[in-house]
Protein backbone atom coordinates (compact mmCIF):
# COMPACT_ATOMS: atom_id res chain seq x y z
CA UNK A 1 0.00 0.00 0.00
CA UNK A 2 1.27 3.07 -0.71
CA UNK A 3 -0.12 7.11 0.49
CA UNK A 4 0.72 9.85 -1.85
CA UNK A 5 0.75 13.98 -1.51
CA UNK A 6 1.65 17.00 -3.65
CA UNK A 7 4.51 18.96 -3.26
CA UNK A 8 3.61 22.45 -4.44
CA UNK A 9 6.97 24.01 -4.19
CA UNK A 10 8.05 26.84 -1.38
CA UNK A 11 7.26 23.95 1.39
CA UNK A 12 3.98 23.64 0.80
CA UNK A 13 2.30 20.12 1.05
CA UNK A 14 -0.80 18.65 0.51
CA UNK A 15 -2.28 16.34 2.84
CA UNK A 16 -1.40 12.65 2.61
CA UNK A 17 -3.87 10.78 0.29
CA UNK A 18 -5.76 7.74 2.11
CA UNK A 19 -4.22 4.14 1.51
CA UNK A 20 -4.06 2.61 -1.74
CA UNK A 21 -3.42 -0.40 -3.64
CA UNK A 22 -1.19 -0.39 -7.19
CA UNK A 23 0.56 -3.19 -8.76
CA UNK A 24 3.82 -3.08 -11.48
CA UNK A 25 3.37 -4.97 -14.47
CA UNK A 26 5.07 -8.30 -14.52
CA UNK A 27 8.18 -8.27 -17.00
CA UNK A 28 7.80 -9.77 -20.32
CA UNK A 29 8.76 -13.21 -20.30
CA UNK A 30 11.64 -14.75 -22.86
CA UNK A 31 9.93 -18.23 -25.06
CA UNK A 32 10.57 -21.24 -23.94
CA UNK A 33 8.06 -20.67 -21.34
CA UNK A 34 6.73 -23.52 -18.73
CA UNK A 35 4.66 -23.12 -16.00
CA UNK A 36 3.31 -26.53 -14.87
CA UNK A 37 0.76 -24.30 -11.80
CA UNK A 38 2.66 -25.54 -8.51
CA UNK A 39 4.48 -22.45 -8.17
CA UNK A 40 0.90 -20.42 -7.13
CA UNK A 41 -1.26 -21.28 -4.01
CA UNK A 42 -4.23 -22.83 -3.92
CA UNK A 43 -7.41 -20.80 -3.78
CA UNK A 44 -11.09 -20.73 -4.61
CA UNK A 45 -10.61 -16.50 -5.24
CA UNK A 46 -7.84 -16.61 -7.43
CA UNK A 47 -7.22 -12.74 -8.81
CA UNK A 48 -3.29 -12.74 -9.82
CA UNK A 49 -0.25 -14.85 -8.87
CA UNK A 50 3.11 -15.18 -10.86
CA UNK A 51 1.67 -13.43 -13.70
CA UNK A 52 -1.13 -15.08 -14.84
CA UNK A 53 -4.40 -12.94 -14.23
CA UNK A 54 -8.18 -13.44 -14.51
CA UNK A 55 -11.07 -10.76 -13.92
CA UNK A 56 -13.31 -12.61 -11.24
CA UNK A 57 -17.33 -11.84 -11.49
CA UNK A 58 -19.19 -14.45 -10.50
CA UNK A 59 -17.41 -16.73 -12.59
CA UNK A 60 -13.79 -17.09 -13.07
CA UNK A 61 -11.16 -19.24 -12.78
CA UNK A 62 -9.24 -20.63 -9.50
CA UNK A 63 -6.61 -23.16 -8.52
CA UNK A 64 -7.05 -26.34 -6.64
CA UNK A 65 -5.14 -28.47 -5.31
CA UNK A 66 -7.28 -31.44 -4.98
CA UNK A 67 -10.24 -31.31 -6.14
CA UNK A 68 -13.02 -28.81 -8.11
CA UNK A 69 -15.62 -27.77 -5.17
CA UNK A 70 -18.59 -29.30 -6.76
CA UNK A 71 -19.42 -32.74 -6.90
CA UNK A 72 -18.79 -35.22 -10.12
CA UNK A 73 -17.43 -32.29 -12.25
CA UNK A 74 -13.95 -31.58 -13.50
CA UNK A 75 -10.34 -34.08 -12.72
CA UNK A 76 -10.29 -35.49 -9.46
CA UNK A 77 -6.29 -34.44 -9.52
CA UNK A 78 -3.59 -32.49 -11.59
CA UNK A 79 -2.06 -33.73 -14.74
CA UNK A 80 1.22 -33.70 -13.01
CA UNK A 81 2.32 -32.64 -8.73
CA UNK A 82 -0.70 -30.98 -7.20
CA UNK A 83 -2.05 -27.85 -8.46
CA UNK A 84 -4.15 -26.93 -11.67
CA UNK A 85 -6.20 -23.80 -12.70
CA UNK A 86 -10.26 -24.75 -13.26
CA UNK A 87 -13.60 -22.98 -13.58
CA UNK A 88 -16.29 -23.90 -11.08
CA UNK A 89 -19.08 -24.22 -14.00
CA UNK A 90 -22.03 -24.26 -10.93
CA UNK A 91 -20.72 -20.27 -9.61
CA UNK A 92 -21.73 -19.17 -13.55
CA UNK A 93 -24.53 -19.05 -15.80
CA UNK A 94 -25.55 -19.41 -18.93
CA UNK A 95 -23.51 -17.11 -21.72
CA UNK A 96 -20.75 -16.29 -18.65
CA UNK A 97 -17.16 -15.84 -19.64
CA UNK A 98 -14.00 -16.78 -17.56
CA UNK A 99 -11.27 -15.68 -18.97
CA UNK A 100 -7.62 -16.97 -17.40
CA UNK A 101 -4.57 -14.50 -18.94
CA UNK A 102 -1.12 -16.07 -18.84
CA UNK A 103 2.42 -13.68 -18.74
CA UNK A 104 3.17 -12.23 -21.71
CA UNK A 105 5.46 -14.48 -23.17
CA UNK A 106 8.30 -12.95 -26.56
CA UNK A 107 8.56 -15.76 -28.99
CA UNK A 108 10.04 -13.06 -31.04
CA UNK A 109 13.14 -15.65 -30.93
CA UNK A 110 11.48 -19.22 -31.78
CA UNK A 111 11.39 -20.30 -35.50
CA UNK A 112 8.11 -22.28 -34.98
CA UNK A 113 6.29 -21.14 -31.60
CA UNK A 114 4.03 -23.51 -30.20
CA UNK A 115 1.36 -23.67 -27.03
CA UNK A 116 1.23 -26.61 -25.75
CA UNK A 117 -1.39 -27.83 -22.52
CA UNK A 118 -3.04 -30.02 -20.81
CA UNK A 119 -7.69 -29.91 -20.59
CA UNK A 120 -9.54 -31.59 -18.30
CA UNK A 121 -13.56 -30.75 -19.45
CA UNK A 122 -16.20 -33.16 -17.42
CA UNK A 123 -19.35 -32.76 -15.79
CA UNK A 124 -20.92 -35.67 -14.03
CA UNK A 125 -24.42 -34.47 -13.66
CA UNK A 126 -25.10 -32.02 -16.88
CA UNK A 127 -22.47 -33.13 -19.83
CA UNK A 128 -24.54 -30.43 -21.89
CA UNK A 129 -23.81 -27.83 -19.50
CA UNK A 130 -19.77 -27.88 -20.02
CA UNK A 131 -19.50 -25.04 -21.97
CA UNK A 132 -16.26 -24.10 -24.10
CA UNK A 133 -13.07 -23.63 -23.88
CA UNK A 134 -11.38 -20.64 -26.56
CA UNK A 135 -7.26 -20.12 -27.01
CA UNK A 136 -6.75 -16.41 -28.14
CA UNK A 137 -3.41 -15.33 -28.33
CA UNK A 138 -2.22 -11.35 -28.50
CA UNK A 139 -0.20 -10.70 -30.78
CA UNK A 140 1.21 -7.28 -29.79
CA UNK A 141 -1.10 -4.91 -30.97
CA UNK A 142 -4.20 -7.06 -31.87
CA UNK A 143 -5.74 -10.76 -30.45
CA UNK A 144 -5.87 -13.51 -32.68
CA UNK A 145 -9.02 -15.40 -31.49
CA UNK A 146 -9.74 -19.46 -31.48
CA UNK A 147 -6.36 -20.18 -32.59
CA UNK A 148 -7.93 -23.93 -32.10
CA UNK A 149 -11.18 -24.78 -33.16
CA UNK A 150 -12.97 -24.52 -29.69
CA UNK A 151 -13.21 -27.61 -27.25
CA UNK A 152 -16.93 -27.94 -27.08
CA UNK A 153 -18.93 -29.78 -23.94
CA UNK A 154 -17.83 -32.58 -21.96
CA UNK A 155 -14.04 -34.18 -23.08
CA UNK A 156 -13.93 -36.92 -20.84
CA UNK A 157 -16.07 -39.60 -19.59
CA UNK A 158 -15.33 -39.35 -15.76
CA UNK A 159 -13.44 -37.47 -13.38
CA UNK A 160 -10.40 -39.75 -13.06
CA UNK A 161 -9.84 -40.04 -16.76
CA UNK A 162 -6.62 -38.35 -17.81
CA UNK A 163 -6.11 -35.40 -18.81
CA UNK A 164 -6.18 -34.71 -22.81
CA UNK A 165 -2.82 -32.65 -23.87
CA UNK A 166 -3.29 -30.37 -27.26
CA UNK A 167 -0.70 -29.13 -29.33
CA UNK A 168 -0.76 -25.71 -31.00
């Protein structure tokens, strides 16, 4: 937190503002780039951590470390050590957006850049309810949008089926 005041010159000072919160943007980040989530803690209110950003409503996207809060929906464990990121579909509704930002990553130096990750996309109770899952990537100045065709409803059959990895 920081408090901030004017000085006007000739010793004269404004009074100190009240309290407030800023953050620094995070550095860009040189390609290769791996993150595999066990770095960040655990939370069902994720906001920021190492980087990687989302814009919480009443839908977003959080990071577990065991399980998704809800009952028969999503993996019952990471793709590798403990901790993934995941959406908890029943906090949403219809037409709602999460939307999980990584670093910015310069590929600038790579002769063929690729994404590569891992999806995990099941729901027990209401397959149909699922949703989608979009990759857009920014290109600088502009966002390329469904760089994939989008993953589309339920991927797997149960919660301890393993996780699917795609290639971009």
């Amino acid at each position: 937190m920081i408090y901030v005041r004017a000085d006007c010159g000739n010793g004269d000072l404004s009074d100190w503002s009240s309290k407030a919160n800023f953050t620094t943007e995070c550095a860009i980040i040189n390609a290769p780039f791996f993150d595999d989530v066990e770095i960040h803690n655990a939370t069902t209110t994720f906001n920021e951590s190492e980087c990687w950003y989302t814009v919480q409503t009443s839908y977003g996207w959080d990071i577990s470390d065991d399980d998704t809060p809800s009952s028969d929906t999503g993996p019952n464990q990471a793709y590798s050590g403990t901790n993934f990121f995941f959406t908890e579909g029943s906090s949403g509704s219809a037409g709602d957006v999460a939307e999980l930002y990584s670093p910015t990553i310069d590929v600038s130096s790579l002769t063929a850049p690729a994404l590569m990750f891992y999806y995990h996309m099941f729901n027990g109770d209401t397959p149909g309810d699922m949703g989608e899952l979009h990759v857009d990537v920014y290109a600088g100045n502009s966002w390329n949008n469904d760089v994939m065709p989008p993953l589309v409803g339920t991927q797997q059959t149960a919660q301890a089926d393993p996780w699917i990895e795609k290639k971009l």
